[in-house]
Protein backbone atom coordinates (compact mmCIF):
# COMPACT_ATOMS: atom_id res chain seq x y z
CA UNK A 1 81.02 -171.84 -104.28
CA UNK A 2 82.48 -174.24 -101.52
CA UNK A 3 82.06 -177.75 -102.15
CA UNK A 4 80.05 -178.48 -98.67
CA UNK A 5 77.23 -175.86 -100.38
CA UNK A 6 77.62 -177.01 -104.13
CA UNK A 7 76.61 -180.72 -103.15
CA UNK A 8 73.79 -180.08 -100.63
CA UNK A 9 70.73 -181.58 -102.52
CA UNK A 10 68.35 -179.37 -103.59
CA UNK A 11 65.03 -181.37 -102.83
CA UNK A 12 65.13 -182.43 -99.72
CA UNK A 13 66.08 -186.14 -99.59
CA UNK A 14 62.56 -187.05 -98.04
CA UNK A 15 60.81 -185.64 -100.93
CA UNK A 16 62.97 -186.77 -103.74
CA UNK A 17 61.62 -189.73 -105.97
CA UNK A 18 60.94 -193.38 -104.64
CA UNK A 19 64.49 -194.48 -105.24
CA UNK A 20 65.96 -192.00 -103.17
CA UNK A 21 63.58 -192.55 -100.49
CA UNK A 22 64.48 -196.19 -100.19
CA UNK A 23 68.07 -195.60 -100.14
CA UNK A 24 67.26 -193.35 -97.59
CA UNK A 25 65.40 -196.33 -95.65
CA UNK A 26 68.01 -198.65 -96.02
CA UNK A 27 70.40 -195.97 -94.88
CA UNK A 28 68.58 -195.25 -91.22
CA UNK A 29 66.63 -198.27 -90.83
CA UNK A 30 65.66 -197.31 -87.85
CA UNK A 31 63.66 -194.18 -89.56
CA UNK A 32 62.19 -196.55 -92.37
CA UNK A 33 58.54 -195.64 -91.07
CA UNK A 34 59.00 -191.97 -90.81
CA UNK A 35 61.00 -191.77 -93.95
CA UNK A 36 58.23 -193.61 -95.68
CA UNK A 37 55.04 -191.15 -94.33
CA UNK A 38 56.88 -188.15 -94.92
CA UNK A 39 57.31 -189.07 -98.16
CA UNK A 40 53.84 -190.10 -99.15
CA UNK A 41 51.79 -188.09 -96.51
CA UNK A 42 53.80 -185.21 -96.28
CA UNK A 43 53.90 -186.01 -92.05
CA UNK A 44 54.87 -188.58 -89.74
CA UNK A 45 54.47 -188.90 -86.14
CA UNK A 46 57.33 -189.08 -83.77
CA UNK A 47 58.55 -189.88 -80.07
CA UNK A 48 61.65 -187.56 -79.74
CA UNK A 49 61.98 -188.79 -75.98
CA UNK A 50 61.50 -184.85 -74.81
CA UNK A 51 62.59 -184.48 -71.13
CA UNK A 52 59.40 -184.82 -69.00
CA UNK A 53 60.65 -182.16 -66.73
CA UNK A 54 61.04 -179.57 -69.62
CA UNK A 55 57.28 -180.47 -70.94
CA UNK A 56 55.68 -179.75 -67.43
CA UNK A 57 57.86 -176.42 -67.55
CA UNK A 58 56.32 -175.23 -70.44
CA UNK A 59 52.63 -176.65 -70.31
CA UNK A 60 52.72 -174.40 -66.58
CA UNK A 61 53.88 -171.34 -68.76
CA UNK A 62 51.08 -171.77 -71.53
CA UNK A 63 48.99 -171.90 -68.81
CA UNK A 64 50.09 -168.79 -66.99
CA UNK A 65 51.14 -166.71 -69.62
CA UNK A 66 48.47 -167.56 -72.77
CA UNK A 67 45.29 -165.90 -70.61
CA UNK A 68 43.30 -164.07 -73.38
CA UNK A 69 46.06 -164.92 -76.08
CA UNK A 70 45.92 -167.15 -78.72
CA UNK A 71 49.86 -168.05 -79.03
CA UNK A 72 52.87 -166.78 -77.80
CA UNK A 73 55.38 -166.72 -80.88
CA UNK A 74 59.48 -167.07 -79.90
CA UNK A 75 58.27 -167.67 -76.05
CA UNK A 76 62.13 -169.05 -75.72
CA UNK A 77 63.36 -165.60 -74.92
CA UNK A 78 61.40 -165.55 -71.65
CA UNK A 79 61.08 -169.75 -70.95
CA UNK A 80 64.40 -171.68 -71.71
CA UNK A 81 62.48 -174.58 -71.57
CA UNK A 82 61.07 -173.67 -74.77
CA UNK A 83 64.75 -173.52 -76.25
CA UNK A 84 65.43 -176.85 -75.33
CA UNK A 85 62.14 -178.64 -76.63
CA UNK A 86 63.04 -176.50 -79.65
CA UNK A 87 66.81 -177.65 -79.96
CA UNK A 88 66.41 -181.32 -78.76
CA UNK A 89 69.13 -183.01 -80.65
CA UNK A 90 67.41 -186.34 -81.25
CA UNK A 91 65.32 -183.82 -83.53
CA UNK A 92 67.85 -182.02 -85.07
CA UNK A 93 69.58 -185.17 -85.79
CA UNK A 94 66.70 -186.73 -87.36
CA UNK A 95 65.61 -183.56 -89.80
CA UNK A 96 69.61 -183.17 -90.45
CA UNK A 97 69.40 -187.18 -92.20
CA UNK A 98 66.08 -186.81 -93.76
CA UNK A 99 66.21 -183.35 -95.37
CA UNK A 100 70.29 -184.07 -96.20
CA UNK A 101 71.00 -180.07 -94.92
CA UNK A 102 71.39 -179.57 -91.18
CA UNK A 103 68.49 -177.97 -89.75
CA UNK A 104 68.14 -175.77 -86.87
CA UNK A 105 65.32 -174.08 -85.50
CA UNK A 106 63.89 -170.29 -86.43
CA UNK A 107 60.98 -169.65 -84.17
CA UNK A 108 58.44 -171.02 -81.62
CA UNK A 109 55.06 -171.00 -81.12
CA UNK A 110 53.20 -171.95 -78.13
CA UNK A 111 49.40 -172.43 -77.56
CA UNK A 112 46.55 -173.10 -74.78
CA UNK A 113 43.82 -174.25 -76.58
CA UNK A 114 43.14 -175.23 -80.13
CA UNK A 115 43.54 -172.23 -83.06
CA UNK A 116 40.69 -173.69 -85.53
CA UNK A 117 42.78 -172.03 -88.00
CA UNK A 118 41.59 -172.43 -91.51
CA UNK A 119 43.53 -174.75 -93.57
CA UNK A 120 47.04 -173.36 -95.14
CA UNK A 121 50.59 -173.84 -95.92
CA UNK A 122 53.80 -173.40 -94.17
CA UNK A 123 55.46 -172.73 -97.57
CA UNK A 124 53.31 -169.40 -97.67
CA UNK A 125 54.36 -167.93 -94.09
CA UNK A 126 57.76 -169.26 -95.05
CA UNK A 127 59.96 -170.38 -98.13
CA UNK A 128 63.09 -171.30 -98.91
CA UNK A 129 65.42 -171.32 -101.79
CA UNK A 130 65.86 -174.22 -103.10
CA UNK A 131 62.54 -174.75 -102.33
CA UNK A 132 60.59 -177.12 -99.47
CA UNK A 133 63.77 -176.73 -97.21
CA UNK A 134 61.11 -175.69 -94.00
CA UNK A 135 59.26 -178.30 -91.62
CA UNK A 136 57.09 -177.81 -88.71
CA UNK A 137 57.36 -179.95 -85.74
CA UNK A 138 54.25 -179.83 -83.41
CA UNK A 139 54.62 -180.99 -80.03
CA UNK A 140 52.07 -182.32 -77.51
CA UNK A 141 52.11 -181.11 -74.15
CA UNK A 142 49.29 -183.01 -72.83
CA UNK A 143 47.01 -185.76 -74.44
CA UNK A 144 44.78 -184.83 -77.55
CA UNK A 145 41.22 -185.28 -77.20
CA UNK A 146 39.17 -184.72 -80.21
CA UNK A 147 37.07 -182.61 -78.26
CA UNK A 148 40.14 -179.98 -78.09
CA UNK A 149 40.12 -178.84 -81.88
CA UNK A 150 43.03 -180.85 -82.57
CA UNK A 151 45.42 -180.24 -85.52
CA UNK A 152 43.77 -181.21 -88.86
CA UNK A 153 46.27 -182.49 -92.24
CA UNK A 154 45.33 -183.32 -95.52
CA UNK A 155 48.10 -186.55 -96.00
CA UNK A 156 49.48 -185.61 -100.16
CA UNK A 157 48.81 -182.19 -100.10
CA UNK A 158 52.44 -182.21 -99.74
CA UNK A 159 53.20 -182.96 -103.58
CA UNK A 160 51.09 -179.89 -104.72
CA UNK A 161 52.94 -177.15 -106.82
CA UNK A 162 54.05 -174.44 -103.84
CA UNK A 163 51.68 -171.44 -104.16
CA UNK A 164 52.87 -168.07 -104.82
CA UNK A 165 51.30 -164.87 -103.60
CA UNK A 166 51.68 -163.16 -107.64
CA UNK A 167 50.10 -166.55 -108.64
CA UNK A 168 46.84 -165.86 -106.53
CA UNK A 169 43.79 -164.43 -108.51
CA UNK A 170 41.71 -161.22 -107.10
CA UNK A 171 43.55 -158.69 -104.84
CA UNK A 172 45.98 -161.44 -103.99
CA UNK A 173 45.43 -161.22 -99.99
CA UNK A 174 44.77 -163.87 -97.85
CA UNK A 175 41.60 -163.87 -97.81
CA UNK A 176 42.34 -164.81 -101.58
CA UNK A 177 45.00 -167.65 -100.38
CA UNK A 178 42.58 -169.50 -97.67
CA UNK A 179 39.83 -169.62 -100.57
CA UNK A 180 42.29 -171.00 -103.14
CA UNK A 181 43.40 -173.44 -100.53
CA UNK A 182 40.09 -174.43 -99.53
CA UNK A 183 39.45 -175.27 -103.54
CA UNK A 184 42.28 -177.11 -103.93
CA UNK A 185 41.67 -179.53 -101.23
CA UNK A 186 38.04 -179.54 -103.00
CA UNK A 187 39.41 -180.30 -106.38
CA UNK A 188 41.65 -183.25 -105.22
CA UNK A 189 39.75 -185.11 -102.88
CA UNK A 190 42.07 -184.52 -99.84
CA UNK A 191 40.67 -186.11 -96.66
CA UNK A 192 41.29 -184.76 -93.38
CA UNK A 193 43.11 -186.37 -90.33
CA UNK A 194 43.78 -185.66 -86.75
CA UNK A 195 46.62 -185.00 -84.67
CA UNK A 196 45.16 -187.17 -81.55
CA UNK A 197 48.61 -187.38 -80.19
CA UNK A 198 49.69 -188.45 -76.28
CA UNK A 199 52.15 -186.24 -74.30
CA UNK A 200 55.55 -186.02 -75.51
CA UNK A 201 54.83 -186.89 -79.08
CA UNK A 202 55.68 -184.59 -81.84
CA UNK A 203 54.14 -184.51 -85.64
CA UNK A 204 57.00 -183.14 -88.13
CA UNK A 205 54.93 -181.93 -91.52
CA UNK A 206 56.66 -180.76 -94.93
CA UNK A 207 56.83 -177.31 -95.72
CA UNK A 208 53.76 -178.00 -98.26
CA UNK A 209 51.44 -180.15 -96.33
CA UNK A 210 48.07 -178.52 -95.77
CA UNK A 211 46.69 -178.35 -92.04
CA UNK A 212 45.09 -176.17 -89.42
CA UNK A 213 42.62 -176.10 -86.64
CA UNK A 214 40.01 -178.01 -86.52
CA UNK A 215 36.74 -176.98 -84.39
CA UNK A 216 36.54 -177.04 -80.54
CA UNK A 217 33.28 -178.73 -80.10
CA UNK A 218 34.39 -178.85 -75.97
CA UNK A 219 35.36 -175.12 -75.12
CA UNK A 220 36.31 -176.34 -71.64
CA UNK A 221 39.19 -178.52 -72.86
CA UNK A 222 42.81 -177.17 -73.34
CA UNK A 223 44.92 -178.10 -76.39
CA UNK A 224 48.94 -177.46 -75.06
CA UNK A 225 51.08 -177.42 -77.82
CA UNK A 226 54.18 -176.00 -79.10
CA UNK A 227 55.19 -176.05 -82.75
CA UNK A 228 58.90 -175.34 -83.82
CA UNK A 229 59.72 -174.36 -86.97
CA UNK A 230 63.04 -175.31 -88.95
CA UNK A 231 64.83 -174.26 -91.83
CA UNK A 232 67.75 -176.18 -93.41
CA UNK A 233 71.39 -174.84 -94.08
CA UNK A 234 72.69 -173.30 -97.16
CA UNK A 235 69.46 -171.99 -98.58
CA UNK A 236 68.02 -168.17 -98.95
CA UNK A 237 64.80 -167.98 -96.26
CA UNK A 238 61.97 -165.36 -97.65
CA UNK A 239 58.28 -164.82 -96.75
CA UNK A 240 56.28 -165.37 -99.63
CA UNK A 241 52.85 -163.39 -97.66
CA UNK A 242 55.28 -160.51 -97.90
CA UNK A 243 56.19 -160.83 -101.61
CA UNK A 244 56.10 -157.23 -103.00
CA UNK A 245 53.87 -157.60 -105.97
CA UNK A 246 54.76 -153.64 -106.98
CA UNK A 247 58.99 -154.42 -107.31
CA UNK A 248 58.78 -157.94 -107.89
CA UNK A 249 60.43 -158.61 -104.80
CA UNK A 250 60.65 -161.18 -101.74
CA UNK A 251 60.67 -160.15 -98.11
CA UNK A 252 64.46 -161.82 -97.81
CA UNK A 253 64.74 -163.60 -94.23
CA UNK A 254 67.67 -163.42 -91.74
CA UNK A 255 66.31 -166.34 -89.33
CA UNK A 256 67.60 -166.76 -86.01
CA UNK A 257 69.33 -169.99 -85.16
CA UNK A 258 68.16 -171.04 -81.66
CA UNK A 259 70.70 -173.70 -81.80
CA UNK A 260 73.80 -172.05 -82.21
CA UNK A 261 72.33 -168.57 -80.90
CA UNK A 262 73.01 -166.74 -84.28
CA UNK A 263 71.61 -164.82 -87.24
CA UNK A 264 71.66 -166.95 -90.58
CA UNK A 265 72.03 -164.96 -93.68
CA UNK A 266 70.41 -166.09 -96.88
CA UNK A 267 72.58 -167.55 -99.50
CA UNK A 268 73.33 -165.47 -102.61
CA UNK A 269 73.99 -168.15 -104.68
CA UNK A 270 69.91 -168.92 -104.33
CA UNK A 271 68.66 -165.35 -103.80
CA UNK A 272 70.18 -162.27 -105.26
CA UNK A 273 69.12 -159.94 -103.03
CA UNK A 274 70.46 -159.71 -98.95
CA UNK A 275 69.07 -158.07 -95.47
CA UNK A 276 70.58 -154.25 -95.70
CA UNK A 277 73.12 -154.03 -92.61
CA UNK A 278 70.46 -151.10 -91.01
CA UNK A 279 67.83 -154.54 -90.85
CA UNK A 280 70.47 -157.17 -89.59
CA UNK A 281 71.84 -154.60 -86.85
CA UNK A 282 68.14 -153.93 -86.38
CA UNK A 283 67.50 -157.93 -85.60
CA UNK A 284 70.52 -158.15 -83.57
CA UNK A 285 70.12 -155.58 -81.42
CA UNK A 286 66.08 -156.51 -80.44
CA UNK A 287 67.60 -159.75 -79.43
CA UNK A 288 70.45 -158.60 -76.93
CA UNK A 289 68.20 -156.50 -75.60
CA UNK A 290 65.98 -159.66 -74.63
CA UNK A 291 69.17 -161.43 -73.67
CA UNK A 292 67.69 -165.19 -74.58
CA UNK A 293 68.12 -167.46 -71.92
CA UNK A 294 70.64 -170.59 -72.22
CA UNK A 295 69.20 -173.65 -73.00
């Protein structure tokens, strides 16, 4: 195995032990705050500086394009300014010192109006190997009123075990994972917060931190929002919703880096088991087809 791979951590640095994290602080002083809530909250609350041109761009296309939907997923092959909100390299740069694997961004989601999803996650939709190498960054577009059914966190859900779908009890669906999730933030007390953020702030949360959608007690009031998720160099990407429970087998991953415009295949050393060529040709080709914009 190169050495570059063999001495990539394998915790991210963030959510190593308290030593670590202080090293880390007195490494990027500058980051001291955010190092210090990601690692006890599991989020922290940014200003990446977007470009205020590219944030108009895209509230106009939630606007236009999210009648009668409730998200657009990957809306950077249509909007490039998307891409760029997505590939900002004051973001990149910051995940890249935090997490100690460069990062780069898999997929976009873009929204109107609050989801009032029910609590969940990331680490279920998607998982890594080594494990907790995925954040979310979520992205205002406009100011947060509570009104809007802003995002909703549980601050140390983070540090929980990461939940498997063969470790769920009943038929194991999701159904089983929201009401296993719901107990769990029962059984330890967690108490909510709000994402209340102004325009051009961004939220990153850890891979485990438990959030969703909280109610829209104001129907009339928009919510704009893009999330951007990122996954971390050197690791095998899988989709533990999609676990086959029959063959004892994940749903492998072959994310799409949006910053350097390519497929990234999982690492063996982490995950025996690879994409067949049939699926990667498969990925490739619905891609060119769309012919994603430049950012």
């Amino acid at each position: 195995m190169p050495a570059r791979i063999r001495n990539l951590p394998d915790v991210p640095l963030v959510e190593q032990d308290a030593q670590t994290c202080a090293a880390l602080m007195q490494q990027y002083p500058e980051h001291a705050e955010t190092i210090r809530s990601l690692h006890e909250k599991g989020y922290a609350i940014i200003d990446p500086e977007f470009d205020p041109a590219d944030l108009d761009t895209v509230q106009t296309y939630c606007r236009r394009e999210l009648k009668n939907k409730d998200r657009i997923q990957d809306g950077w092959l249509s909007e490039a300014a998307i891409g760029r909100l997505a590939v900002h390299r004051p973001v990149l740069d910051l995940l890249t010192k935090l997490y100690g694997r460069q990062a780069f961004p898999f997929q976009t989601l873009n929204f109107e109006v609050g989801t009032q999803q029910k609590p969940h996650a990331d680490t279920f939709h998607f998982n890594s190997a080594p494990e907790r190498f995925m954040c979310g960054v979520w992205t205002a577009l406009e100011d947060i009123s509570p009104d809007a059914g802003p995002l909703v966190y549980y601050p140390g859900s983070h540090k929980l075990d990461i939940l498997e779908r063969r470790d769920l009890s009943g038929d194991k669906t999701y159904s089983d994972y929201e009401a296993h999730i719901a107990a769990a933030i029962e059984a330890h007390g967690f108490a909510p917060e709000y994402g209340l953020l102004k325009r051009g702030q961004a939220l990153i949360w850890s891979a485990n931190l438990i959030h969703g959608g909280s109610r829209r007690s104001n129907l009339d009031l928009t919510r704009m929002s893009q999330v951007t998720h990122y996954y971390f160099a050197g690791c095998a990407y899988h989709t533990p919703l999609d676990y086959n429970l029959e063959q004892d087998r994940p749903f492998v991953r072959q994310p799409f880096d949006l910053s350097r415009r390519k497929h990234v295949l999982s690492n063996r050393a982490h995950l025996d088991q690879q994409l067949s060529w049939r699926e990667i040709l498969a990925q490739r080709w619905h891609l060119w087809r769309h012919r994603p914009p430049r950012f």
